[in-house]
N, C-alpha and C. Protein backbone atom coordinates (compact mmCIF):
# COMPACT_ATOMS: atom_id res chain seq x y z
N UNK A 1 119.80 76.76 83.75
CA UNK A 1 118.68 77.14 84.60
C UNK A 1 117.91 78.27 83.94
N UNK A 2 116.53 77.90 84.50
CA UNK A 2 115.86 78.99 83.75
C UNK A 2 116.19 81.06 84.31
N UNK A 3 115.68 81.79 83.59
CA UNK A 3 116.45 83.05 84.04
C UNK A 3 115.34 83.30 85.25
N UNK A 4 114.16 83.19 85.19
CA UNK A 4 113.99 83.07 87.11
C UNK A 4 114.72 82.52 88.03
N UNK A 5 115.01 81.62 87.86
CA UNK A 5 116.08 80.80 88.50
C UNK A 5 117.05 81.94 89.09
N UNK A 6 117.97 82.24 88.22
CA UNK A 6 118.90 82.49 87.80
C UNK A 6 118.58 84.19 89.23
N UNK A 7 117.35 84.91 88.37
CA UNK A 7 117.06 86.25 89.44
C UNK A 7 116.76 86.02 90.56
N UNK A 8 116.02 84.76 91.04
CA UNK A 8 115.89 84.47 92.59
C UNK A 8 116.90 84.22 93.18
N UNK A 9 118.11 83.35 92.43
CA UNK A 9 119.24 82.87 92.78
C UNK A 9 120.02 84.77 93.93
N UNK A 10 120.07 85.66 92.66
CA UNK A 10 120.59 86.72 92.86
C UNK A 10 120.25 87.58 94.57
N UNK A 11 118.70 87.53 93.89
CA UNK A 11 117.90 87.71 95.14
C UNK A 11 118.13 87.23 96.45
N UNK A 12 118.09 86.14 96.78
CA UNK A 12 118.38 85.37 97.88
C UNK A 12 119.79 85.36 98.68
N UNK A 13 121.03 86.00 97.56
CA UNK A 13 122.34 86.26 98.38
C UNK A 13 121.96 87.32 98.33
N UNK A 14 120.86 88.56 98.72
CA UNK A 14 120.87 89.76 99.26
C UNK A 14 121.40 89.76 100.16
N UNK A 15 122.08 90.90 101.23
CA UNK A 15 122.21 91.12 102.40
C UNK A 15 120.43 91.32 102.84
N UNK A 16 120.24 90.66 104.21
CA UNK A 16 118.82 90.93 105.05
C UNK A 16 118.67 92.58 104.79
N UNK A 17 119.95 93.39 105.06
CA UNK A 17 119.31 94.92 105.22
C UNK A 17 118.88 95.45 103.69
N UNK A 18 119.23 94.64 102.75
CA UNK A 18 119.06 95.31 101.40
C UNK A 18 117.62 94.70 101.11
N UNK A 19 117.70 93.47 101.55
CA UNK A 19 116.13 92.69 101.37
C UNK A 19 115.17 93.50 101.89
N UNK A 20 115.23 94.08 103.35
CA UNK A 20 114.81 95.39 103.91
C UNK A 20 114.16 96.53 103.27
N UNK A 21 115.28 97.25 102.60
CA UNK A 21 115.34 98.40 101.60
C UNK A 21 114.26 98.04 100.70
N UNK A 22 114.37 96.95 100.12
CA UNK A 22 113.62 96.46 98.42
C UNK A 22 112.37 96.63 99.20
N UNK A 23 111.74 95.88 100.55
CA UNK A 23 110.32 95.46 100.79
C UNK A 23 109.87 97.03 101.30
N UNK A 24 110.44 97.92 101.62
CA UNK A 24 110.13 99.30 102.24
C UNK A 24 109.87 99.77 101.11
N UNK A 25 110.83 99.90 99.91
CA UNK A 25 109.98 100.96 98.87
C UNK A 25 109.01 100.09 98.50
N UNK A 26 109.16 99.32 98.17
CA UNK A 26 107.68 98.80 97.73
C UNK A 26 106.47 98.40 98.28
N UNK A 27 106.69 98.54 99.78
CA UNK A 27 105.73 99.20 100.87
C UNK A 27 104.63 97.44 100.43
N UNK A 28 105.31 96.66 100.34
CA UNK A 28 103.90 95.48 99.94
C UNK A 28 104.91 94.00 101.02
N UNK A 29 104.03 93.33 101.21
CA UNK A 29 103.91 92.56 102.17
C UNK A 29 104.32 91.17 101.22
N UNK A 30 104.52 91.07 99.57
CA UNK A 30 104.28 90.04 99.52
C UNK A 30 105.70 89.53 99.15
N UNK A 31 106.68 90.14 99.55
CA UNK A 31 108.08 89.75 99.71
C UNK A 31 108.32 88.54 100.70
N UNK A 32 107.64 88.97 102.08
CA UNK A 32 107.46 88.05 102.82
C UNK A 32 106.57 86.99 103.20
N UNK A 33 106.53 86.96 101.59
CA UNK A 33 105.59 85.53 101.83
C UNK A 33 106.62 84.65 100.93
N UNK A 34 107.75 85.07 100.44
CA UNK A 34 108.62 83.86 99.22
C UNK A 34 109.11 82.51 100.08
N UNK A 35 109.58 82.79 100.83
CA UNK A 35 110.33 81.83 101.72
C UNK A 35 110.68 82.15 103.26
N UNK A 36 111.18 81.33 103.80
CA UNK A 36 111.38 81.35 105.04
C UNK A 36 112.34 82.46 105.79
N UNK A 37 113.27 82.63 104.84
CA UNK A 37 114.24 83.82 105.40
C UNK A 37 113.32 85.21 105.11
N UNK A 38 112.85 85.39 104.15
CA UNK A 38 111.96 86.77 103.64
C UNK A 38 110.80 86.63 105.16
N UNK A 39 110.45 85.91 105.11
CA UNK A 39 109.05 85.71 106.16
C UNK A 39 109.76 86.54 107.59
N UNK A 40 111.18 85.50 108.28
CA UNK A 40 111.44 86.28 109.27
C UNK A 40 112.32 87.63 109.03
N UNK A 41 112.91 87.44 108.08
CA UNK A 41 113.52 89.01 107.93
C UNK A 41 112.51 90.55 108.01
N UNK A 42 111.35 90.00 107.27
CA UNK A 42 110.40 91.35 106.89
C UNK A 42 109.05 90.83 107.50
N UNK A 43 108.87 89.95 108.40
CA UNK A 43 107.08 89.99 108.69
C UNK A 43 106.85 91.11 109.53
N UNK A 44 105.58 91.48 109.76
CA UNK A 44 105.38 92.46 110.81
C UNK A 44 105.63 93.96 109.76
N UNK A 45 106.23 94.14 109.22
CA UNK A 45 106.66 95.70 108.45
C UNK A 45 105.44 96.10 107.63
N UNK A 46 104.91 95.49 106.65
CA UNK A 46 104.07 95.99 105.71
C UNK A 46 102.43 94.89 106.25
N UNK A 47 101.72 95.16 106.37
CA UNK A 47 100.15 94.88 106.57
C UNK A 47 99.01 95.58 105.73
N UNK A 48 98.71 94.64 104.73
CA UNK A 48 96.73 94.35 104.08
C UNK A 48 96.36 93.58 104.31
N UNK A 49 95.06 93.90 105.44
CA UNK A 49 94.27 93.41 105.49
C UNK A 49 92.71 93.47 105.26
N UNK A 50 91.70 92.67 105.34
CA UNK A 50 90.31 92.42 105.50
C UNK A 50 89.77 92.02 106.36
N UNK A 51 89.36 92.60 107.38
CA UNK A 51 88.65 92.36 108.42
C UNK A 51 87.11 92.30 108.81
N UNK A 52 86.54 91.36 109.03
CA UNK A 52 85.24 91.60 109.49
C UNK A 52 85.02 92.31 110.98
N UNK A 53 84.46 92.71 110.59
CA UNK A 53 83.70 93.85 112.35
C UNK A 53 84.31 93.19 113.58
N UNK A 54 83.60 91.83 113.74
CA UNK A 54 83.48 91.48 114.62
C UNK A 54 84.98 91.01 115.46
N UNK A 55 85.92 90.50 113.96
CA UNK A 55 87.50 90.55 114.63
C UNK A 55 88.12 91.21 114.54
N UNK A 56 88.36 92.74 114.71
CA UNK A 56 88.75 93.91 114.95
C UNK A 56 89.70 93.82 116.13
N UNK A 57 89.33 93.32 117.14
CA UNK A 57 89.43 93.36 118.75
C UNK A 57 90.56 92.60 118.84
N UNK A 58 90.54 91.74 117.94
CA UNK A 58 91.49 90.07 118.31
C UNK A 58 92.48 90.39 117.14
N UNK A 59 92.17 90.15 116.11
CA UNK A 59 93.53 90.21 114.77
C UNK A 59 93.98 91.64 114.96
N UNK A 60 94.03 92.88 115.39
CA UNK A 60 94.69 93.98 115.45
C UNK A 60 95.87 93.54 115.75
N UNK A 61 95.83 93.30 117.17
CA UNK A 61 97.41 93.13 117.86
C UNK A 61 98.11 92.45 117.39
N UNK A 62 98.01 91.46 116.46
CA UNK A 62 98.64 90.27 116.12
C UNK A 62 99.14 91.91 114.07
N UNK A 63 98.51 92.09 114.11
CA UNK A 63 99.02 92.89 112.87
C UNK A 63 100.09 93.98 113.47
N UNK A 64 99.76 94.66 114.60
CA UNK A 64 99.98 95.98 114.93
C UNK A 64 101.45 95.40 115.80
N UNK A 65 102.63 95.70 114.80
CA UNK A 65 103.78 95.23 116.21
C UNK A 65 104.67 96.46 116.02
N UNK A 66 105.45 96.24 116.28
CA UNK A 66 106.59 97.08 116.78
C UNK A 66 107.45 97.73 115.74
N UNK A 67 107.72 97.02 114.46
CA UNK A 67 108.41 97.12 113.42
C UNK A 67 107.10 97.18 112.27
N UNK A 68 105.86 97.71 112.63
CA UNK A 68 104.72 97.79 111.28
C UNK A 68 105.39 99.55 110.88
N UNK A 69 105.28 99.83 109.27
CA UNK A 69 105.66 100.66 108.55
C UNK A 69 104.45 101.31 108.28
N UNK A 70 103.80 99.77 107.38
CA UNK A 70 102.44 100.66 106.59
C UNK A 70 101.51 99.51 106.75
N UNK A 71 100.23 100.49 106.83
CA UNK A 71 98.98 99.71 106.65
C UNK A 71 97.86 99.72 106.15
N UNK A 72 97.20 98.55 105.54
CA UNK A 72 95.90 99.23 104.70
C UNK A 72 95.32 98.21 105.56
N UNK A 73 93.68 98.63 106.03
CA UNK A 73 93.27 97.71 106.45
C UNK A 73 91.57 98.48 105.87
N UNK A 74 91.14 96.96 105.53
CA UNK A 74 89.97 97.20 105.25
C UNK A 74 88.31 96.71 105.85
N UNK A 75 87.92 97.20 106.62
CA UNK A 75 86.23 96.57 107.62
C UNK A 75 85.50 96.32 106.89
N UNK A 76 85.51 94.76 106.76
CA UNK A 76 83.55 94.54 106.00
C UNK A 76 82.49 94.08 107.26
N UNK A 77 81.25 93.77 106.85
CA UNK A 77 80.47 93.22 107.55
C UNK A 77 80.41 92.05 108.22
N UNK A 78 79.71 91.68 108.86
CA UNK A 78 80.20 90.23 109.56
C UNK A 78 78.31 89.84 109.21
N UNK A 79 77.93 89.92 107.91
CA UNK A 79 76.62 89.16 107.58
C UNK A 79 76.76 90.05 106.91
N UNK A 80 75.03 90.12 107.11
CA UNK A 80 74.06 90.90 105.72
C UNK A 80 73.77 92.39 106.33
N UNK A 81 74.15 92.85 107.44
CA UNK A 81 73.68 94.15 107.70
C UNK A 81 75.28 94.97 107.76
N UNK A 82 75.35 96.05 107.54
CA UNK A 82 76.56 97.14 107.48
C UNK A 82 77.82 97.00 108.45
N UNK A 83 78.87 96.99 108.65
CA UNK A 83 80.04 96.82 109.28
C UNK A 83 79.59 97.67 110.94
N UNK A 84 79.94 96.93 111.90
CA UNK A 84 79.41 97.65 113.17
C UNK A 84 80.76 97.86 113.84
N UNK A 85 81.27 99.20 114.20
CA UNK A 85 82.10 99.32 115.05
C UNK A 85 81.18 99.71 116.33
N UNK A 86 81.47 98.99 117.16
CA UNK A 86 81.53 99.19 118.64
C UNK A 86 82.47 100.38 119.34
N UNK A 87 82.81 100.54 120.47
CA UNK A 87 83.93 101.15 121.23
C UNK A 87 84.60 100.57 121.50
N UNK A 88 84.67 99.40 121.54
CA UNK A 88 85.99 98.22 121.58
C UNK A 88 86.78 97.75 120.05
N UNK A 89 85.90 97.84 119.23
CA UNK A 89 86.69 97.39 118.04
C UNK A 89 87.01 99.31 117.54
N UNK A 90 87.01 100.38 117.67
CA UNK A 90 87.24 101.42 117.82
C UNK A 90 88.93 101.46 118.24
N UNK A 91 88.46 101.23 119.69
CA UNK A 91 89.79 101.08 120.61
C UNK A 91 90.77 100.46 119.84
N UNK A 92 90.38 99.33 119.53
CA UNK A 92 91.62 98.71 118.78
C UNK A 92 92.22 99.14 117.48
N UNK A 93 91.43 99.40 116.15
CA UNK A 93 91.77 100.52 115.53
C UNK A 93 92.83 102.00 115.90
N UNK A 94 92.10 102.57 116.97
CA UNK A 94 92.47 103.78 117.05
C UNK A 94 94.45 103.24 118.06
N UNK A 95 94.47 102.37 118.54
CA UNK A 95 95.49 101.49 119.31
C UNK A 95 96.82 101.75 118.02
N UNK A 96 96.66 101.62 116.89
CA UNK A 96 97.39 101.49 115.58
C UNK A 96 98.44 102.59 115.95
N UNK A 97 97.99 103.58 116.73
CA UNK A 97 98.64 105.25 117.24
C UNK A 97 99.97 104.82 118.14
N UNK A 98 99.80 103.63 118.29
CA UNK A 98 101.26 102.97 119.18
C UNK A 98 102.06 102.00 118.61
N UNK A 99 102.00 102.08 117.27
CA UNK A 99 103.11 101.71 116.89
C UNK A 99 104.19 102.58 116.02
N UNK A 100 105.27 102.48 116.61
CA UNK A 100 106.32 103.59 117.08
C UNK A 100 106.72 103.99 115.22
N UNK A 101 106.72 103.44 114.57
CA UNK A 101 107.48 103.69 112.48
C UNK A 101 106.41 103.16 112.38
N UNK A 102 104.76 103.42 112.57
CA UNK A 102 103.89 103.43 111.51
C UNK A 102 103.76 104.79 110.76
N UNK A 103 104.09 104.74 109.78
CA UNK A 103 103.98 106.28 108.50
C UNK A 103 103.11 106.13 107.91
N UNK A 104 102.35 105.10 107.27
CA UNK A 104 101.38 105.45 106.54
C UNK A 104 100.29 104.47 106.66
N UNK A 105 99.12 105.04 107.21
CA UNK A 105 97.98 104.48 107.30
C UNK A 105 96.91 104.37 106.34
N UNK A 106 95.83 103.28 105.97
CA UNK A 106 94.84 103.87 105.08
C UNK A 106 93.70 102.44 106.11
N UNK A 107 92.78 103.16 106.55
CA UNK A 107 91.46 102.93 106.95
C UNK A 107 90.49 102.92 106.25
N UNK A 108 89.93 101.89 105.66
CA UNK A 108 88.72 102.07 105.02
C UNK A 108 87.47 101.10 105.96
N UNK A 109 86.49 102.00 105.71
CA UNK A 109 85.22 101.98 107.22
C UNK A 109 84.36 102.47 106.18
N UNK A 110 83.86 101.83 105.58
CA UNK A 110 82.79 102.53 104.39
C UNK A 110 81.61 102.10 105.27
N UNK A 111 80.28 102.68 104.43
CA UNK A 111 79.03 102.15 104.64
C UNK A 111 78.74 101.33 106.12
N UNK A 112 79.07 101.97 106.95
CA UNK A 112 79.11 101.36 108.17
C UNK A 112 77.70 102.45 109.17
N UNK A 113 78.67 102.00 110.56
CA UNK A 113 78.02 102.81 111.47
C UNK A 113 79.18 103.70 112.93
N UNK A 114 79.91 104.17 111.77
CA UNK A 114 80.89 105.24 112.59
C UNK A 114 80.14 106.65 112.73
N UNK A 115 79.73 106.39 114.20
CA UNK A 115 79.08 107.66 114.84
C UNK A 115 80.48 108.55 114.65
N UNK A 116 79.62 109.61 115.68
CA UNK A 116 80.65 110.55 116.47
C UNK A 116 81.51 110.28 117.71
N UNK A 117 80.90 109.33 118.18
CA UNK A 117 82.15 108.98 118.87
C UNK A 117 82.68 108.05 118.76
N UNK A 118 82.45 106.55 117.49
CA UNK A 118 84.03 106.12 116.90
C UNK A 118 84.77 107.23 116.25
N UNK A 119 84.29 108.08 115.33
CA UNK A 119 84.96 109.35 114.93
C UNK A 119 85.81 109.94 115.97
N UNK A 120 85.35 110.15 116.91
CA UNK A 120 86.49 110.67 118.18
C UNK A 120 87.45 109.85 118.79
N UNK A 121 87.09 108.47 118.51
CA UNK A 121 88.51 107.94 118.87
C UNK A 121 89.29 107.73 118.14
N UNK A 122 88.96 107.36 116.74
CA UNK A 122 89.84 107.47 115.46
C UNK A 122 90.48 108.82 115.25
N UNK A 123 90.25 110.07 115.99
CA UNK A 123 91.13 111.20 115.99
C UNK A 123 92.14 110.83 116.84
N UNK A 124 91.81 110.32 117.91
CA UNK A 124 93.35 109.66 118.37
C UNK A 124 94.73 109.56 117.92
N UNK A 125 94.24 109.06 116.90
CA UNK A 125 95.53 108.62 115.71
C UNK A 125 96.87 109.57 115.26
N UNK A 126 96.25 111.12 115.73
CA UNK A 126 96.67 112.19 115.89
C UNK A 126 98.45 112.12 116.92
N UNK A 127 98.03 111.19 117.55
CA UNK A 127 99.38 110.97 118.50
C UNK A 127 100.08 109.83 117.67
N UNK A 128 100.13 109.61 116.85
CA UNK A 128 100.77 108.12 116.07
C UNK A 128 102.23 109.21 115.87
N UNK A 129 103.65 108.74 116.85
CA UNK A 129 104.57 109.28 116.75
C UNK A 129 104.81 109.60 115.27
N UNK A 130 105.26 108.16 114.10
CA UNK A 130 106.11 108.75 112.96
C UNK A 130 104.77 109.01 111.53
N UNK A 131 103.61 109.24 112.48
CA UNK A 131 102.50 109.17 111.00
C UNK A 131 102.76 110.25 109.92
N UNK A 132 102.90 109.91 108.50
CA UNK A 132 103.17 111.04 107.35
C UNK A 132 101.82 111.16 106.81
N UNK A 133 101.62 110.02 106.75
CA UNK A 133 100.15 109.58 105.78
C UNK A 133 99.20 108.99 106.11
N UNK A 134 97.87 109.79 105.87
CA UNK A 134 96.79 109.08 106.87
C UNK A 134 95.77 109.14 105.85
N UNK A 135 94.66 107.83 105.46
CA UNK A 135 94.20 108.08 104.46
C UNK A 135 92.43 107.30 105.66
N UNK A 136 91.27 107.88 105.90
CA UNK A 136 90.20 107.74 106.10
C UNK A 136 89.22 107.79 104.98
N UNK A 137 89.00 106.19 104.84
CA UNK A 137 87.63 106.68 103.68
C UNK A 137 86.16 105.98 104.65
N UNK A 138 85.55 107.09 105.29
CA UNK A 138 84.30 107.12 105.83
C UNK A 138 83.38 107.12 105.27
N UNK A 139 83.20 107.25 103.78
CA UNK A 139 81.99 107.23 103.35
C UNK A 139 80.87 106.13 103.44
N UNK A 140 79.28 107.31 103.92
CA UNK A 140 78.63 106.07 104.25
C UNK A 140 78.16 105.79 105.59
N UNK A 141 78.71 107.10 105.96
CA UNK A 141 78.07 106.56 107.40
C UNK A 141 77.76 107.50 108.00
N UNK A 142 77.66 107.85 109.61
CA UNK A 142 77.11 108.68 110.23
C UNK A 142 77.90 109.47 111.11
N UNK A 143 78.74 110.28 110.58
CA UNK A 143 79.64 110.98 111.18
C UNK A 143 79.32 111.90 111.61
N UNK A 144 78.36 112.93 111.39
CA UNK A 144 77.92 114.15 111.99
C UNK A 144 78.96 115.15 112.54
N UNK A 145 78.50 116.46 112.69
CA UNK A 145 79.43 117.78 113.33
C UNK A 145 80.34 116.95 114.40
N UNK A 146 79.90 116.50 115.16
CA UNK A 146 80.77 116.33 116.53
C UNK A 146 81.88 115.68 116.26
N UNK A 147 82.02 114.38 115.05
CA UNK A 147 82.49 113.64 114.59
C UNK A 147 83.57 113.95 113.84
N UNK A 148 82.78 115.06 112.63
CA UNK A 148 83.76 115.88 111.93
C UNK A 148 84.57 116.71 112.48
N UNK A 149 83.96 117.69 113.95
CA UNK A 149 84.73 118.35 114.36
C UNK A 149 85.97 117.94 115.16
N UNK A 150 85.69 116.41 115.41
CA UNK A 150 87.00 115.47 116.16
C UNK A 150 87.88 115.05 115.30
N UNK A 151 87.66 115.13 114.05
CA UNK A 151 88.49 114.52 112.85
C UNK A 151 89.28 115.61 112.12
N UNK A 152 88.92 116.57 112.62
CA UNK A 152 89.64 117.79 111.99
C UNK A 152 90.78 118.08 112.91
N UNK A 153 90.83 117.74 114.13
CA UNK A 153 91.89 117.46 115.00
C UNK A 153 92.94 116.92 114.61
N UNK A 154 92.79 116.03 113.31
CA UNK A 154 93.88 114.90 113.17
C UNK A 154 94.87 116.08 112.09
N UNK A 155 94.51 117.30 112.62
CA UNK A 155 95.43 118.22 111.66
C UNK A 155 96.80 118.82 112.90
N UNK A 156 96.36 117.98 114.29
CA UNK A 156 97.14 118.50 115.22
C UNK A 156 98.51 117.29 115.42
N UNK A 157 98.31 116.49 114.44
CA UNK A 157 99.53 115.21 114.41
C UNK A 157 100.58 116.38 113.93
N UNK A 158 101.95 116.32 114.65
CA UNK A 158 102.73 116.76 114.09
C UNK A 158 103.76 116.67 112.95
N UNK A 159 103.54 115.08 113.34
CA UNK A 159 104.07 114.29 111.73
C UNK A 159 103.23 114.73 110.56
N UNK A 160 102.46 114.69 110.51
CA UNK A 160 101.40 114.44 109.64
C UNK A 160 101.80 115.40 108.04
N UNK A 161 101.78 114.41 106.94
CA UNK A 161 102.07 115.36 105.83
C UNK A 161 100.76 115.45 105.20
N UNK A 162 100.27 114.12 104.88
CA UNK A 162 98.88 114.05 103.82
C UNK A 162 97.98 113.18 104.56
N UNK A 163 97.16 114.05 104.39
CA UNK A 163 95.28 113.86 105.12
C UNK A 163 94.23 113.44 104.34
N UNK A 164 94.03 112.53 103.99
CA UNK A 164 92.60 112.07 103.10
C UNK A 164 91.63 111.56 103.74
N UNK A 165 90.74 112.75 104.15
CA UNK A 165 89.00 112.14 104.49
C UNK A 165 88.06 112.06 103.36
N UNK A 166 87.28 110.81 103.75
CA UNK A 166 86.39 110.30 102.54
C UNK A 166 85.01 110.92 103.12
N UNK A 167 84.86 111.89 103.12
CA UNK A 167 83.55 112.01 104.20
C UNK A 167 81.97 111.97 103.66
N UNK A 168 82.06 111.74 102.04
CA UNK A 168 80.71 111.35 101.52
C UNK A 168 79.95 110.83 101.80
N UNK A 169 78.17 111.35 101.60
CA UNK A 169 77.26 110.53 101.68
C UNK A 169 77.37 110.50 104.15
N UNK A 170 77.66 111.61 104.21
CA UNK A 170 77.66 111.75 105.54
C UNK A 170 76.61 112.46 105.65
N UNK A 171 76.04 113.15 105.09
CA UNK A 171 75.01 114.18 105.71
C UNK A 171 75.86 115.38 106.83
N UNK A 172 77.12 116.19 106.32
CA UNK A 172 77.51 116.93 107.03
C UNK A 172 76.86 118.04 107.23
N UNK A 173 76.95 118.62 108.28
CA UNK A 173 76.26 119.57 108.59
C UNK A 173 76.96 121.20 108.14
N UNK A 174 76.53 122.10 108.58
CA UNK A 174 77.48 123.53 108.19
C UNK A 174 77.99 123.72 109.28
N UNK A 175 78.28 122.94 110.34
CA UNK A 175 78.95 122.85 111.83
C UNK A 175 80.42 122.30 111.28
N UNK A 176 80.29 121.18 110.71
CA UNK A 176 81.21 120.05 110.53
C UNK A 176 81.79 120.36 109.51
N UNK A 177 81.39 121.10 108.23
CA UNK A 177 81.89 121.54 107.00
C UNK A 177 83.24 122.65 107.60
N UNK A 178 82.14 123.81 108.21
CA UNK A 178 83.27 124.62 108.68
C UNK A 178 84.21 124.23 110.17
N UNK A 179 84.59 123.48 110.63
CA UNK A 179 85.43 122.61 111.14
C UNK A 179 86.64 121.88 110.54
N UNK A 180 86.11 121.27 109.39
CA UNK A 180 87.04 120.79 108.18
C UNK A 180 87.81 121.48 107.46
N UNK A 181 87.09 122.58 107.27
CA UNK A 181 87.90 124.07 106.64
C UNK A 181 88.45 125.17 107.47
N UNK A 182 88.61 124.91 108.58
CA UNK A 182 89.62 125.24 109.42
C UNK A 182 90.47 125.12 109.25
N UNK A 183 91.30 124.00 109.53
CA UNK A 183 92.52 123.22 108.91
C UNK A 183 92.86 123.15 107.20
């Protein structure tokens, strides 16, 4: 047999909890895509995705379960004009704060239209029990003082180890600057 063979062979008499271990450090989802035992042993733990605007509302919950670790999720447009969050596709986003071993988040919301108050509900996130890592790349949009000053909140997560805001190309104000540099 060939020596793939041979390493999947190895692989496959893992114990489930060691199969576990392997897909956690490597924090990637595509363990559970090999076969049928990997699929139910590890689905639900690691999530990348691409989302258009408009299914925000609907594919969240189906990503966001009980046993999610980590997540990258990324908003494009749903056409030719800039990614639109609403207060409902907000909600669902900012919802991510309830799942109980999510540690590390990364949101990317570029070139969109995240006011100040999707900005305020995405501080929410602030209550995400086991969050370590929270990565926001906003650039691109319209966040303003009120926005910034709700996002500087997310320094009140108590988990919280590492904070990455993308806040370029915002037009911040000297309200919102010194808000950020608070924390």
């Amino acid at each position: 047999a060939s020596l793939f063979c041979r390493q999947w062979a190895m692989f496959v008499c893992l114990l489930d909890d060691v199969v576990v271990l392997v897909c956690d450090f490597l924090q990637n989802v595509a363990l559970s895509h090999t076969c049928l035992r990997m699929l139910r042993v590890l689905q639900g733990r690691h999530a990348r995705c691409r989302l258009m605007d408009s299914e925000i509302a609907v594919a969240l919950p189906r990503v966001c379960s009980q046993r999610l670790l980590t997540a990258h999720l990324t908003v494009i447009a749903n056409g030719a004009s800039p990614p639109h969050l609403r207060a409902q596709e907000a909600q669902a986003l900012a919802s991510l704060r309830e799942a109980p071993l999510l540690h590390t988040l990364t949101l990317e919301l570029r070139n969109g239209t995240v006011g100040p108050a999707t900005a305020t509900v995405l501080a929410t996130l602030r209550a995400a029990p086991s969050l370590r890592t929270l990565v926001l790349d906003l650039k691109g949009n319209n966040v303003a003082a009120a926005g910034t000053q709700a996002l500087a909140s997310l320094s009140q997560c108590a988990s919280l180890e590492t904070l990455s805001l993308d806040l370029s190309a915002n037009s911040l104000t000297s309200a919102g600057a010194a808000a950020l540099t608070a924390f």
